[in-house]
C-alpha atoms as a PDB file:
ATOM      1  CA  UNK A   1       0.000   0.000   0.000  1.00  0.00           C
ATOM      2  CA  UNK A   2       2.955   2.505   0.755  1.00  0.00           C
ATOM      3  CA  UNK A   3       4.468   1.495  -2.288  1.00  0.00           C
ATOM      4  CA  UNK A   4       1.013   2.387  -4.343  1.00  0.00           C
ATOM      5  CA  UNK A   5       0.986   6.111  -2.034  1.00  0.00           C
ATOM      6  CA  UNK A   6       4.467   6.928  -3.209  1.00  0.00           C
ATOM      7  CA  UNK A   7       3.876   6.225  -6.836  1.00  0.00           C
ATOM      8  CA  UNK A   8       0.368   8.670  -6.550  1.00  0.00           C
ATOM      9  CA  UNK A   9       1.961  11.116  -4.490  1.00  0.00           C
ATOM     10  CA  UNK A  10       4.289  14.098  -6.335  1.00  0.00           C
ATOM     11  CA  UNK A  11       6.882  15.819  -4.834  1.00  0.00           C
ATOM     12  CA  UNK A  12       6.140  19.714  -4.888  1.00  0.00           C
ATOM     13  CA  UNK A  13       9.764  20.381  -5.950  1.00  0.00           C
ATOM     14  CA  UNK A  14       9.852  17.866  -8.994  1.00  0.00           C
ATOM     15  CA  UNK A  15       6.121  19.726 -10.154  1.00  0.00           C
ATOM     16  CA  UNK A  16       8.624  22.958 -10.612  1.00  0.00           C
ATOM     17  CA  UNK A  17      11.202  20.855 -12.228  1.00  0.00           C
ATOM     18  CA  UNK A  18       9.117  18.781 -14.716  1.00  0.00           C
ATOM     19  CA  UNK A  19       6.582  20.567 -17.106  1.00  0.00           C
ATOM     20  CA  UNK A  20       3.920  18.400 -18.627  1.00  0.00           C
ATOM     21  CA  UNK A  21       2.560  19.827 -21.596  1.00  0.00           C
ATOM     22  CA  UNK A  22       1.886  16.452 -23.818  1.00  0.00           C
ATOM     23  CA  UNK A  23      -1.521  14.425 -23.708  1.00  0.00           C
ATOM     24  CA  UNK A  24       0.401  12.279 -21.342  1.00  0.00           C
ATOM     25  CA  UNK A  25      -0.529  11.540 -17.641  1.00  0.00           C
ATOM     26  CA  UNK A  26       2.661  11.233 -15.355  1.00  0.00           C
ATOM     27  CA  UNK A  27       2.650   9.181 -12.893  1.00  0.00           C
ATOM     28  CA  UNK A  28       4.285   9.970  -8.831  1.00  0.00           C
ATOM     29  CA  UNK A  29       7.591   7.512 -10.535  1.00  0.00           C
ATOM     30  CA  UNK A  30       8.179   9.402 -13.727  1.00  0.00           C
ATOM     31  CA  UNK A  31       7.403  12.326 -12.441  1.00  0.00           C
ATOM     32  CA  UNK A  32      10.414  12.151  -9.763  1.00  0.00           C
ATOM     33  CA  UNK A  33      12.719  10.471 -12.300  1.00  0.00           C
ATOM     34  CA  UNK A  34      12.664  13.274 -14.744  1.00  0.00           C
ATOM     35  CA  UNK A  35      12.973  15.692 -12.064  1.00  0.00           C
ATOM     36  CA  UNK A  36      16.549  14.325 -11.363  1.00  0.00           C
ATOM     37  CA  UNK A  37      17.384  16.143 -14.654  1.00  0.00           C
ATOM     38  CA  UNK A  38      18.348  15.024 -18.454  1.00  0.00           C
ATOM     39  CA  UNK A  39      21.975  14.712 -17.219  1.00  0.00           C
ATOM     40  CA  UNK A  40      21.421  12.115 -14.884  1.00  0.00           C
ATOM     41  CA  UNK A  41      22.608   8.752 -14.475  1.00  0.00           C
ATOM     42  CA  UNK A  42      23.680   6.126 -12.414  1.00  0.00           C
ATOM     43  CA  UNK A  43      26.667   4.669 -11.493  1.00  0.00           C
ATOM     44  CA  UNK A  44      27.479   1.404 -13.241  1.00  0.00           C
ATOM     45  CA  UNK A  45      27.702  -1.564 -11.036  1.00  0.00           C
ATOM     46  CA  UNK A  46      29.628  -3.668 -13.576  1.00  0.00           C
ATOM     47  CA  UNK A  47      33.140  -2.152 -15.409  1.00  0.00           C
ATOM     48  CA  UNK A  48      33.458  -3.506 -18.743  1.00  0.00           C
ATOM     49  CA  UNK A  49      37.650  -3.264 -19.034  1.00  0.00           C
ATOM     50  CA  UNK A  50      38.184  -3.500 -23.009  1.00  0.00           C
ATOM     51  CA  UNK A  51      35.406  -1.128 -23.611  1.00  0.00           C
ATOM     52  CA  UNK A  52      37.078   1.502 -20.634  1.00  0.00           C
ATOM     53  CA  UNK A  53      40.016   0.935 -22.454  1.00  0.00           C
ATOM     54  CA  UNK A  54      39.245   1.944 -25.610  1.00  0.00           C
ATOM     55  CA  UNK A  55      36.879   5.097 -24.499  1.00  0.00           C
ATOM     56  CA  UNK A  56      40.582   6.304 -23.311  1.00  0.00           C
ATOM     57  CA  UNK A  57      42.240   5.346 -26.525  1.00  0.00           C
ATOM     58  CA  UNK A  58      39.574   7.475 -28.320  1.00  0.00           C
ATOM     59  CA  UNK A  59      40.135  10.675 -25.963  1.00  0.00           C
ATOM     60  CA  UNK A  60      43.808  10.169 -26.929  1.00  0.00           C
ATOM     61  CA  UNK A  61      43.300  10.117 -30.426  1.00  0.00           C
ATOM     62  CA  UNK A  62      40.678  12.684 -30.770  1.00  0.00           C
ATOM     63  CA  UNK A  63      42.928  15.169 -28.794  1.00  0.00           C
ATOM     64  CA  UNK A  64      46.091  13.786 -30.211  1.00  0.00           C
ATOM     65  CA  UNK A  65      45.958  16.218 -33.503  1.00  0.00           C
ATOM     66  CA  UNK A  66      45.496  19.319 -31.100  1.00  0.00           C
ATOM     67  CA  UNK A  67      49.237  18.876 -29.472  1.00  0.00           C
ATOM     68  CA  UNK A  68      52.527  19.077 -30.326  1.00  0.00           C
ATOM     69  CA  UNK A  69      54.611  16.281 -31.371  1.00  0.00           C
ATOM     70  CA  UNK A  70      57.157  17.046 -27.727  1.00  0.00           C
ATOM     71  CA  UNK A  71      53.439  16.883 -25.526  1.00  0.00           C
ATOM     72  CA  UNK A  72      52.207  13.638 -26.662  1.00  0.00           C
ATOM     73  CA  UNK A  73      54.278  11.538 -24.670  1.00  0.00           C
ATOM     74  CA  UNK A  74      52.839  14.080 -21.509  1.00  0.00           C
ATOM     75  CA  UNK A  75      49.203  13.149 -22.743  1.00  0.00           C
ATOM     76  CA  UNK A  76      49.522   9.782 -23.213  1.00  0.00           C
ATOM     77  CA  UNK A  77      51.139   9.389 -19.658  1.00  0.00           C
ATOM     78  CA  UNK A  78      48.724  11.386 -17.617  1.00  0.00           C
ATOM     79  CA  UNK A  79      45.893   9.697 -19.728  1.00  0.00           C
ATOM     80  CA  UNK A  80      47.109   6.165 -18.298  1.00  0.00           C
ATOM     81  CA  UNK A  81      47.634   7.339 -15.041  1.00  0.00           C
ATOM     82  CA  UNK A  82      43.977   8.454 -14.882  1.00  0.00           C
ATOM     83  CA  UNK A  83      43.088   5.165 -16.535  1.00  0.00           C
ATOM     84  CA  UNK A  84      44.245   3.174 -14.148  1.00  0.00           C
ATOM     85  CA  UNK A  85      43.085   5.562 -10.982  1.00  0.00           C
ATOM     86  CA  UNK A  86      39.642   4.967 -12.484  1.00  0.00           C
ATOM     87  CA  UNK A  87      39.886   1.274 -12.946  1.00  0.00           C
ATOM     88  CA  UNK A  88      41.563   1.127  -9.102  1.00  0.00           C
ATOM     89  CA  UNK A  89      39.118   3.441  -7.568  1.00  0.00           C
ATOM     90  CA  UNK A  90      36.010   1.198  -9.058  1.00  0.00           C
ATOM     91  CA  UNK A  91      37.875  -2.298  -8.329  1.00  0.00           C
ATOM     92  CA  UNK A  92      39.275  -1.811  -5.177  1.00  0.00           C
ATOM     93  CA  UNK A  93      37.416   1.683  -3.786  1.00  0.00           C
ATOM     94  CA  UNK A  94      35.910   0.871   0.487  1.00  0.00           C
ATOM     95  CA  UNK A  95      32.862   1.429  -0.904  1.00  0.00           C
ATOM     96  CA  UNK A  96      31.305   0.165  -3.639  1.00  0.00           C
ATOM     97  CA  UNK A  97      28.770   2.140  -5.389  1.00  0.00           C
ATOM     98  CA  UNK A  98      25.664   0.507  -6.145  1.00  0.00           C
ATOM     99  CA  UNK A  99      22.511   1.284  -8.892  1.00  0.00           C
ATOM    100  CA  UNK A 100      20.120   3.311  -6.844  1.00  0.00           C
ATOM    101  CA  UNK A 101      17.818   3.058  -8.941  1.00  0.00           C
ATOM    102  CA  UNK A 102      14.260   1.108  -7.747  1.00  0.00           C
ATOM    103  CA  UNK A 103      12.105  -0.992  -9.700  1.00  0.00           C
ATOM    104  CA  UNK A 104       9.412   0.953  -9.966  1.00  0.00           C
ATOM    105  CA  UNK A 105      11.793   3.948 -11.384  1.00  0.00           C
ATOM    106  CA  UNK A 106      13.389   1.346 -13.463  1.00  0.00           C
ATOM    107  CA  UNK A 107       9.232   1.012 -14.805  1.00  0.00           C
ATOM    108  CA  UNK A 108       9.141   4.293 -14.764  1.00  0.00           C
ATOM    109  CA  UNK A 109      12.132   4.673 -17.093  1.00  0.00           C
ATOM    110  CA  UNK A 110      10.934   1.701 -19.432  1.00  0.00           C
ATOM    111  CA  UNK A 111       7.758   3.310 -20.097  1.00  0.00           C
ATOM    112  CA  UNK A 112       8.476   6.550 -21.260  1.00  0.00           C
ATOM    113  CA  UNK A 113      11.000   5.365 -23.439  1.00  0.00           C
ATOM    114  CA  UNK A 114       8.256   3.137 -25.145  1.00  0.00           C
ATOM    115  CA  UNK A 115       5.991   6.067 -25.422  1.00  0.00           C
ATOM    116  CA  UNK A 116       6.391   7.310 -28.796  1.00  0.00           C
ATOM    117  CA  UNK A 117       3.737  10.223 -29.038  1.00  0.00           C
ATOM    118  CA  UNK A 118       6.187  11.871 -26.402  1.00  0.00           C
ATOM    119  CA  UNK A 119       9.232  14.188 -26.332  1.00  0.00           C
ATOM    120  CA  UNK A 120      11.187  15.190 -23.527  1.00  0.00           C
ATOM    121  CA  UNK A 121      13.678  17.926 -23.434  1.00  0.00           C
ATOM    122  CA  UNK A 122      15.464  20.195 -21.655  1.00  0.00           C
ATOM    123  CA  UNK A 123      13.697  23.742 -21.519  1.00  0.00           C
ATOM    124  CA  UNK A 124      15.384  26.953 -22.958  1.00  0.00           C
ATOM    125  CA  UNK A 125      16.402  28.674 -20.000  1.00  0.00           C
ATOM    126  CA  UNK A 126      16.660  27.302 -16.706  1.00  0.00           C
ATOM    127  CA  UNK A 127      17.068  23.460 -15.174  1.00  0.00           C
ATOM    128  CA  UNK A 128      13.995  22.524 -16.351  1.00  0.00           C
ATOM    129  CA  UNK A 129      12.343  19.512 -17.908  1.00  0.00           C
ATOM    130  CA  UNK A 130       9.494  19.513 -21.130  1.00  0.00           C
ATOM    131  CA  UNK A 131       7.165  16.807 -21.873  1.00  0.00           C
ATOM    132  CA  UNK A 132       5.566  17.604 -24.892  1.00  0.00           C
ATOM    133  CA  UNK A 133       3.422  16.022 -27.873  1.00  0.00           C
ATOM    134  CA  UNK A 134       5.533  14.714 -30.782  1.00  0.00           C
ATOM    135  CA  UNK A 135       3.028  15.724 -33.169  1.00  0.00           C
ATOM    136  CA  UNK A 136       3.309  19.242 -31.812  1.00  0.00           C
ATOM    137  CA  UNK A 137       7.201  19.242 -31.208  1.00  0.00           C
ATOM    138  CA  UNK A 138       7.737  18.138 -35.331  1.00  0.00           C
ATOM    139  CA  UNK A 139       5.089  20.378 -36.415  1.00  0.00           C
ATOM    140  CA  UNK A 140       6.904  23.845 -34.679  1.00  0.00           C
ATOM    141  CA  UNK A 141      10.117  22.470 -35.878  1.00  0.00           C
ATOM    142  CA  UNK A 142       8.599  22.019 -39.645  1.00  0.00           C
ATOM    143  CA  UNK A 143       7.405  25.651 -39.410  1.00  0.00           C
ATOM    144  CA  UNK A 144      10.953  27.128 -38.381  1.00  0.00           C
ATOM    145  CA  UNK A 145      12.551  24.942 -41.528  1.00  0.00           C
ATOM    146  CA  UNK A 146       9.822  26.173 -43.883  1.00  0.00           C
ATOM    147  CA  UNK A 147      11.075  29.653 -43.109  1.00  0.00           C
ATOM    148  CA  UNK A 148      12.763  30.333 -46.923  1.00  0.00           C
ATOM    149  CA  UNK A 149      14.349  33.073 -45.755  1.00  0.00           C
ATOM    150  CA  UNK A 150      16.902  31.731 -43.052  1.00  0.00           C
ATOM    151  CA  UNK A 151      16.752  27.769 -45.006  1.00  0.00           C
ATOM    152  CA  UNK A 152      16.709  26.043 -48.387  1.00  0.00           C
ATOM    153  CA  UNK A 153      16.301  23.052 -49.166  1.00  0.00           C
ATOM    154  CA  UNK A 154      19.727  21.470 -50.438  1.00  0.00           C
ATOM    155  CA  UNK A 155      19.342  18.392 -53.201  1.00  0.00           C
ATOM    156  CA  UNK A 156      22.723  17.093 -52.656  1.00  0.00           C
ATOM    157  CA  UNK A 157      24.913  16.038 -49.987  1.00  0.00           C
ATOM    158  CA  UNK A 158      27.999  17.991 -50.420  1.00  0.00           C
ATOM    159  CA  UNK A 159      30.003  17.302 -47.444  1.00  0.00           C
ATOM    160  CA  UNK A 160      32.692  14.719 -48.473  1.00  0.00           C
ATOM    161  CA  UNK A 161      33.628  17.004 -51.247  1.00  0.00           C
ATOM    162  CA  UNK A 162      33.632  19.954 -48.807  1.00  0.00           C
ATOM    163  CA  UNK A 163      35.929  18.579 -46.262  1.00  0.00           C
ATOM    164  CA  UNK A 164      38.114  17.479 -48.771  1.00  0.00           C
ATOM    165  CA  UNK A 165      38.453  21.171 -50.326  1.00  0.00           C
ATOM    166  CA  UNK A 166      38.838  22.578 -46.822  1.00  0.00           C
ATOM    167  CA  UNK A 167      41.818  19.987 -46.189  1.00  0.00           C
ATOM    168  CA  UNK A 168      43.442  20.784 -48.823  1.00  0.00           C
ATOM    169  CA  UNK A 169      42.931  24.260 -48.172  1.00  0.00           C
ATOM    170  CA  UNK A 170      44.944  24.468 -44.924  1.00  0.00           C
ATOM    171  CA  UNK A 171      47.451  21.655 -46.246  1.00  0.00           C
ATOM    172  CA  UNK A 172      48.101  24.922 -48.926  1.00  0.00           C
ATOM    173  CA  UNK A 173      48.345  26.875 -46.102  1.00  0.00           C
ATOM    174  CA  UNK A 174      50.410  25.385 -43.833  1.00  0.00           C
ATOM    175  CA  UNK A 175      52.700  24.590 -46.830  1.00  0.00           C
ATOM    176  CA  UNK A 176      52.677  28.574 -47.453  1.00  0.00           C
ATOM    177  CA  UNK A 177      53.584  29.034 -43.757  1.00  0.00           C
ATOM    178  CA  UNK A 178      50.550  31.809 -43.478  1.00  0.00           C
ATOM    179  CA  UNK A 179      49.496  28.975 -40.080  1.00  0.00           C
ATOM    180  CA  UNK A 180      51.652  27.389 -38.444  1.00  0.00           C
ATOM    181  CA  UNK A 181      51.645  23.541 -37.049  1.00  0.00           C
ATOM    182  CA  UNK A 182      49.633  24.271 -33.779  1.00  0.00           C
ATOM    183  CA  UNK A 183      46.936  26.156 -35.547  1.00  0.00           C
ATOM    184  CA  UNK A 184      47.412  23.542 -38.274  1.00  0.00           C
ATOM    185  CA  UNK A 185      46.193  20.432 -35.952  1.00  0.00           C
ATOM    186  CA  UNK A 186      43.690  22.471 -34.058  1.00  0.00           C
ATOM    187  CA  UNK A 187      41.499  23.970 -36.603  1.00  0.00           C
ATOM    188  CA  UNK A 188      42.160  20.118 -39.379  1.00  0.00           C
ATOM    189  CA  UNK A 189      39.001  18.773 -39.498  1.00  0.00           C
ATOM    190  CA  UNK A 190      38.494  14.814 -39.951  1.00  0.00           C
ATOM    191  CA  UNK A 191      34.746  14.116 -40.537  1.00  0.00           C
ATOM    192  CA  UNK A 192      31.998  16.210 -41.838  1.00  0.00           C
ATOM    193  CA  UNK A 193      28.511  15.021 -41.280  1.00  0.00           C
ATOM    194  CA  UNK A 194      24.928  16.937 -41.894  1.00  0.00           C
ATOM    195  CA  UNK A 195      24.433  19.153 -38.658  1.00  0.00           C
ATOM    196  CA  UNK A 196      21.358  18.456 -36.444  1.00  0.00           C
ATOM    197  CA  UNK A 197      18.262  20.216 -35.518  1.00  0.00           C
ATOM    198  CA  UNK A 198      16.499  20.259 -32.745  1.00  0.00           C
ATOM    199  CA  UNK A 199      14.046  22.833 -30.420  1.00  0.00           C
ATOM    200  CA  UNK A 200      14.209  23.803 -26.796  1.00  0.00           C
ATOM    201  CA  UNK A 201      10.048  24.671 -25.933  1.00  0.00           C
ATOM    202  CA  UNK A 202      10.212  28.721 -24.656  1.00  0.00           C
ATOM    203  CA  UNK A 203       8.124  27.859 -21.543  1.00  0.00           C
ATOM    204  CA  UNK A 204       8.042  31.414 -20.159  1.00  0.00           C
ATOM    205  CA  UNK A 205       6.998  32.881 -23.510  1.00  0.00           C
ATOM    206  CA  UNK A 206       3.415  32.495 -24.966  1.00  0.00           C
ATOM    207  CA  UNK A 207       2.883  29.502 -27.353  1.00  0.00           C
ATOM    208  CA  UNK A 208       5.713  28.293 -26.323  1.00  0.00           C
ATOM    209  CA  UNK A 209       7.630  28.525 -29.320  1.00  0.00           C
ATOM    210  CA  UNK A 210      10.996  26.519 -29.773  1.00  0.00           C
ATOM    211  CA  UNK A 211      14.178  28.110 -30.064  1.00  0.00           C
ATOM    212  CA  UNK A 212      16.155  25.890 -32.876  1.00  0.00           C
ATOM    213  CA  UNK A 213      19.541  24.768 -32.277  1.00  0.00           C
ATOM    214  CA  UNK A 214      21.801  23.150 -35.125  1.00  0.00           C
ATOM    215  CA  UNK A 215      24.359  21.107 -33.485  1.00  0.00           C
ATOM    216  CA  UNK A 216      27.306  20.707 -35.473  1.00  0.00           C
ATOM    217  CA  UNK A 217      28.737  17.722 -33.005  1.00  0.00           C
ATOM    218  CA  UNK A 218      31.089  15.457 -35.235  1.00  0.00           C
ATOM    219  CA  UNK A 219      31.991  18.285 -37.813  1.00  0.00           C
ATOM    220  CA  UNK A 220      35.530  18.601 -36.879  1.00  0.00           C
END
C-alpha cells in the first residue's frame, strides 16, 4: 500500500522541475525520475575493461591532432595514469557504489521510453524539464525549416567534397607558412557530417515557441 501512495503522491519540488505539456498523464515515478534532470545517471555496477580501455584510446586520439609532437608523450602518460586511478578506484574503492535506482523507477524509465507520441527535453532557459506532444514538437520544428528566408532546401549532400576542399585548403596553407603547425592540428578537421536540428520549448513565452539549435557535433 505505501508502495502504491508513493507512486500517486508528487513531490512539490519535482512539479517545478518537470513541465507536462503532452496528452500524457505522469505518474508519482516518472514524475520524480525526470525531475533528477536530463543529465542524470547512475553509477554502473559492472566495469566492462576492453570497452574503458578503448573510451581512453579514443580521448587520446581525438585530442592527439590538437598537441605538439614534444606533448604527446605528456598526454599519453597522464591519460594512463587516470586510466588506471579509475579502474583502481572502481575495483578496489571501500565502498562500492551501487545502482540506486528502484524498480518501480526502473518502470518508470521503461515506459516513457516506449511512449512514442512523447518528447522530452530540456527547456530553454533554466534546469527545467518539457514533456511535450511529438506531433506538436515536429510540427513547430517544420514551421521554423519552412522559413525560406533563413533555409533552403539542399538536393545534394555535399560534405565529403567539402571537407576534402577545406583539407586541402589548410594543407596549402600550412605549406605557405601563413598557419603554423599548432593552428594547423587544431582547426584540421576529420569528418563532416549533416548538422542536427532540434528545439528547446520557450516555456516562459506564450505559445511556447521553440528556439532551434543546429548542433554541429562530429563536424571537426
Amino acid at each position: 500500500m505505501l508502495q502504491v501512495l508513493i507512486g500517486l503522491s508528487i513531490n512539490e519540488d519535482s512539479l517545478q522541475v518537470v513541465h507536462n505539456f503532452s496528452n500524457r498523464v505522469l505518474s508519482g515515478f516518472e514524475t520524480e525520475l525526470l525531475s533528477k534532470g536530463l543529465d542524470f545517471c547512475f553509477y554502473p555496477t559492472k566495469l566492462h575493461l576492453n570497452n574503458t580501455r578503448a573510451d581512453f584510446e579514443r580521448v587520446y586520439f581525438e585530442f592527439k591532432r590538437l598537441f605538439v609532437t614534444r606533448d604527446l608523450l605528456v598526454l599519453k602518460q597522464k591519460l594512463m595514469s587516470l586510466y588506471g586511478r579509475y579502474v583502481s578506484t572502481f575495483c578496489h574503492g571501500s565502498k562500492r557504489h551501487t545502482c540506486a535506482m528502484s524498480e518501480n523507477e526502473n518502470n518508470a524509465l521503461h515506459a516513457l521510453r516506449k511512449d512514442s507520441n512523447i518528447v522530452i527535453s530540456n527547456a530553454d532557459k533554466g534546469d527545467r524539464v518539457v514533456v511535450l506532444n511529438r506531433a506538436d514538437y515536429v510540427a513547430k520544428m517544420h514551421t521554423i525549416l519552412c522559413d525560406t528566408y533563413k533555409f533552403q532546401p539542399c538536393d545534394n549532400n555535399n560534405n565529403v567534397a567539402n571537407l576534402l576542399k577545406f583539407q586541402n585548403c589548410l594543407r596549402h596553407l600550412k605549406g605557405e607558412m601563413p598557419i603554423n603547425e599548432d593552428t594547423y592540428r587544431h582547426i584540421y578537421p576529420t569528418a563532416a557530417y549533416t548538422p542536427t536540428m532540434y528545439g528547446l520549448p520557450k516555456i516562459h513565452k506564450p505559445d511556447m515557441p521553440s528556439r532551434p539549435i543546429l548542433s554541429s557535433i562530429g563536424q571537426g
